[in-house]
Protein backbone atom coordinates (compact mmCIF):
# COMPACT_ATOMS: atom_id res chain seq x y z
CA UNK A 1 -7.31 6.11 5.16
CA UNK A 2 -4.03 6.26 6.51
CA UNK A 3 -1.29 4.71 4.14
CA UNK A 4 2.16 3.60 5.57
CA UNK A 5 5.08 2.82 3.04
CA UNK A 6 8.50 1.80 4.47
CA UNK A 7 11.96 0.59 3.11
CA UNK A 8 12.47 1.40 -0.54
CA UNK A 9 8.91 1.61 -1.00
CA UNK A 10 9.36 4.70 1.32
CA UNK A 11 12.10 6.09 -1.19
CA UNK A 12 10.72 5.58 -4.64
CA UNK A 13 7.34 7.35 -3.50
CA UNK A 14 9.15 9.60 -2.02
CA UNK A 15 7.20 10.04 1.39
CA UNK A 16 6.70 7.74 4.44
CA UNK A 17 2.66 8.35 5.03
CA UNK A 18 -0.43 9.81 3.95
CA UNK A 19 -4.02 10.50 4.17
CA UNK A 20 -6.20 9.58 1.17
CA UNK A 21 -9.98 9.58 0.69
CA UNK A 22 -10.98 6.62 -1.28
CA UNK A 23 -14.13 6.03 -2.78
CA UNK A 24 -16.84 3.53 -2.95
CA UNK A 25 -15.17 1.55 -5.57
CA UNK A 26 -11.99 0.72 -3.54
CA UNK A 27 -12.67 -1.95 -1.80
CA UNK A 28 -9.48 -4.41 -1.67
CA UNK A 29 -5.62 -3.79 -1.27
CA UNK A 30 -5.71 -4.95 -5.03
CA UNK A 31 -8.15 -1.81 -5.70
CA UNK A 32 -6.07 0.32 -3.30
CA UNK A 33 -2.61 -0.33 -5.32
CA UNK A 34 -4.48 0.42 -8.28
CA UNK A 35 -5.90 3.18 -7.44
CA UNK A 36 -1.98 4.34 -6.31
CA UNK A 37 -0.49 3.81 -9.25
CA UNK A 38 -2.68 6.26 -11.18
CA UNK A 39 -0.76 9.21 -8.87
CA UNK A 40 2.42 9.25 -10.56
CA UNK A 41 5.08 7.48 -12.13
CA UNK A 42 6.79 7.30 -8.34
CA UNK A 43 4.11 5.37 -7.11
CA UNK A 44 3.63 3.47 -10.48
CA UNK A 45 7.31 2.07 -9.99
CA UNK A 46 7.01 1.08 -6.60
CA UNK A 47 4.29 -0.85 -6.87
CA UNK A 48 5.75 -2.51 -10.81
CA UNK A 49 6.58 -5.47 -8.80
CA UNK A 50 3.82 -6.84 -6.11
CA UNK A 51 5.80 -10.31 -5.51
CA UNK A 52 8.26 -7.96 -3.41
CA UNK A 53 5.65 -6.17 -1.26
CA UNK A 54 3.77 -6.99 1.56
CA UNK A 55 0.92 -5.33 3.00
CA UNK A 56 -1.19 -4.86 6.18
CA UNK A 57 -4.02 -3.65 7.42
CA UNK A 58 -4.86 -1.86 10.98
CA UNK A 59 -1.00 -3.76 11.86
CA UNK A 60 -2.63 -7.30 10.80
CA UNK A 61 -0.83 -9.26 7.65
CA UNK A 62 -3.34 -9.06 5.13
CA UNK A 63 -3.12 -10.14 1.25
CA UNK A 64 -4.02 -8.50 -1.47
CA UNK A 65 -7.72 -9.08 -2.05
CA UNK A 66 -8.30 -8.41 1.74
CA UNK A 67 -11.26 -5.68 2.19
CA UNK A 68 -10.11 -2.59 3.25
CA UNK A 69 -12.57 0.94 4.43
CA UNK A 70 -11.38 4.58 4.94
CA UNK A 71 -10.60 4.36 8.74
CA UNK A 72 -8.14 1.85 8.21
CA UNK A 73 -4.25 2.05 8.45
CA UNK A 74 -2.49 0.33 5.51
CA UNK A 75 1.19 -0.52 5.34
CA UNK A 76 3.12 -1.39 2.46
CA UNK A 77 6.39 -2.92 3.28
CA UNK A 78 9.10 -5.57 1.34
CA UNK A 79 9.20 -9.31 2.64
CA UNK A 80 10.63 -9.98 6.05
CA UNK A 81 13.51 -12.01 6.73
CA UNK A 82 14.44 -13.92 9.27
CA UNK A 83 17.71 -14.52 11.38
């Protein structure tokens, strides 16, 4: 699965993308975050607050109990605004 994090999600993990394997149990962006969190403190933080995230999957809004498989593309970005 290719992961996606921009803004100051970006900054507090510290990188902009990665590859992760994830296993049978993952199933959901719910799952997914968990699974995250367990990495390190970094990720832990950015992902303390899920009311300021938004996610996607394969460039399609999703929401957070959305399925999601290992040959997706998942984003994690903060709340659009508009102009």
């Amino acid at each position: 699965m290719r992961i996606l994090y921009f803004s100051w999600i970006k900054d507090k993990i510290g990188k902009n993308i990665e590859e992760v394997e994830i296993t049978s149990e993952i199933t959901t962006i719910s799952h997914l975050i968990s699974f995250l969190t367990k990495k390190s403190e970094n990720y832990s933080q950015a992902f303390s607050d899920l009311s300021s995230i938004q996610y996607s999957i394969n460039m399609q809004t999703a929401k957070i109990d959305d399925k999601v498989k290992n040959d997706d593309e998942i984003a994690f970005f903060p709340p659009m605004t508009g102009g």
